[in-house]
Protein backbone atom coordinates (compact mmCIF):
# COMPACT_ATOMS: atom_id res chain seq x y z
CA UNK A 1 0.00 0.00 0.00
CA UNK A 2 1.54 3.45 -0.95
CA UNK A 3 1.91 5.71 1.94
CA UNK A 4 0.82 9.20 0.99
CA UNK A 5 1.90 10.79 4.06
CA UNK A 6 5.58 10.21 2.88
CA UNK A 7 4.61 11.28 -0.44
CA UNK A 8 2.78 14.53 0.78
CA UNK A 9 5.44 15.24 3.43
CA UNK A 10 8.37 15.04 0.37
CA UNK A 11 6.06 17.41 -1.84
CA UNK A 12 5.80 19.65 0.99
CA UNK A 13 9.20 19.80 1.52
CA UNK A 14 9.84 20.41 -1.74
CA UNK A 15 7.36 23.32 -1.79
CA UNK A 16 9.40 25.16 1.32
CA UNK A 17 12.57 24.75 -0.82
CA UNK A 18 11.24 26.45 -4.01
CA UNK A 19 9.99 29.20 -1.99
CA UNK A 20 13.59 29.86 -0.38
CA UNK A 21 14.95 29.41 -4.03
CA UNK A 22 12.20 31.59 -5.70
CA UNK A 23 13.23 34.39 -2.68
CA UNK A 24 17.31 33.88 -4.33
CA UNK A 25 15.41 34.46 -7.66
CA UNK A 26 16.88 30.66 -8.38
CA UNK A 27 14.34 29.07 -10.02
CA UNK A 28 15.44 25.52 -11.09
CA UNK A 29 14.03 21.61 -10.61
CA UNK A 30 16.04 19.87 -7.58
CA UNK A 31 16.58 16.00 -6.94
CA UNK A 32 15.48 14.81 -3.65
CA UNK A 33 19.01 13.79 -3.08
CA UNK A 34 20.80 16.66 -4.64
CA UNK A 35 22.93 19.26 -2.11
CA UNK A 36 20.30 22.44 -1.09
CA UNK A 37 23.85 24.26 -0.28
CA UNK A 38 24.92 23.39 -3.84
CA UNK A 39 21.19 24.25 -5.39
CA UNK A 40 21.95 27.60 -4.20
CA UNK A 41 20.84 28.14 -0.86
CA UNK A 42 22.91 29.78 1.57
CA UNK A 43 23.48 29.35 5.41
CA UNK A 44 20.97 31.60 6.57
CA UNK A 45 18.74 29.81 4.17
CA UNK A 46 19.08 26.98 5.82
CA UNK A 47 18.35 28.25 9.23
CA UNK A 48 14.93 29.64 7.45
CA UNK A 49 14.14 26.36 5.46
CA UNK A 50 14.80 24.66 9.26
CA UNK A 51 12.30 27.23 10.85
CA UNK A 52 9.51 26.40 7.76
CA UNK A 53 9.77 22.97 8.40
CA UNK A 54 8.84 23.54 11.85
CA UNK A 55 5.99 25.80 11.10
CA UNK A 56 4.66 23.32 8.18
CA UNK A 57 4.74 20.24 9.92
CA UNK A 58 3.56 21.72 13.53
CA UNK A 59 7.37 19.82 14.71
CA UNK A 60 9.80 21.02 17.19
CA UNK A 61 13.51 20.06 16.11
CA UNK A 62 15.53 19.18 18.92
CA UNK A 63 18.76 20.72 18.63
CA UNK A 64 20.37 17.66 18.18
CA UNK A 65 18.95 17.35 15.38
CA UNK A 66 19.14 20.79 13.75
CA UNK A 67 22.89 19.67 11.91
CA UNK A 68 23.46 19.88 8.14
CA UNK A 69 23.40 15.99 7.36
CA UNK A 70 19.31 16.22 8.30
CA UNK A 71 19.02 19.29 6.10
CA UNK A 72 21.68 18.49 3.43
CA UNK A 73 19.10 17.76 0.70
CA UNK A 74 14.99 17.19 0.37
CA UNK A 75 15.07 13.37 0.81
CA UNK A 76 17.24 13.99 4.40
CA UNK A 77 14.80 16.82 5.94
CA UNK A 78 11.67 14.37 4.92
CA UNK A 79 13.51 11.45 6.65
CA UNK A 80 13.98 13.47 10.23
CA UNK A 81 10.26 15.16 9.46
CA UNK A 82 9.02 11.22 9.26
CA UNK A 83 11.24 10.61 12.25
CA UNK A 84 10.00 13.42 14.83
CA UNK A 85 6.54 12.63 13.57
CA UNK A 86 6.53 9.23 14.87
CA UNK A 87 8.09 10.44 18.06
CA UNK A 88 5.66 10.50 20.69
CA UNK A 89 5.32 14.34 22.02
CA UNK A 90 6.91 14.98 25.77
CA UNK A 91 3.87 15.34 28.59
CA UNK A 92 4.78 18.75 29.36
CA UNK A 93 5.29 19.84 25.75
């Protein structure tokens, strides 16, 4: 059975990196597994595409996990979105 919610989460990752692009005026098709750095996104971009995430997918990113390997490309960000999803949510947060 095909899991949508991975397939939705990826296309709404996706979306959040076009807008960041579209904001560089970069407008260009990028691979799931292809370097957001090397797409054109800088540092601070980064920061903002980590803060989007949060908003989008109503997450909190431990700082643990806020490194460049989880937000090194589309494909990485959806894998730690799908794994602080399945997380169950801390009783006082």
């Amino acid at each position: 059975m095909l899991d949508r919610t991975e397939h939705k989460a990826a296309e709404r990752v996706t979306a959040l990196v076009r807008q960041l692009l579209a904001k560089r005026n970069l407008d260009r098709p990028v691979g799931a597994d292809e370097s957001l750095t090397a797409c054109g996104l800088s540092s601070l971009d980064v920061v903002n595409l980590m803060l989007a995430v949060e908003g989008e997918f109503a997450i909190k990113i431990p700082d643990r996990d806020m490194t460049p390997t989880n937000f090194r490309s589309i494909a990485s960000i959806e894998a730690l979105v799908r794994a602080l999803s399945s997380e169950p949510m801390p009783a006082n947060g």
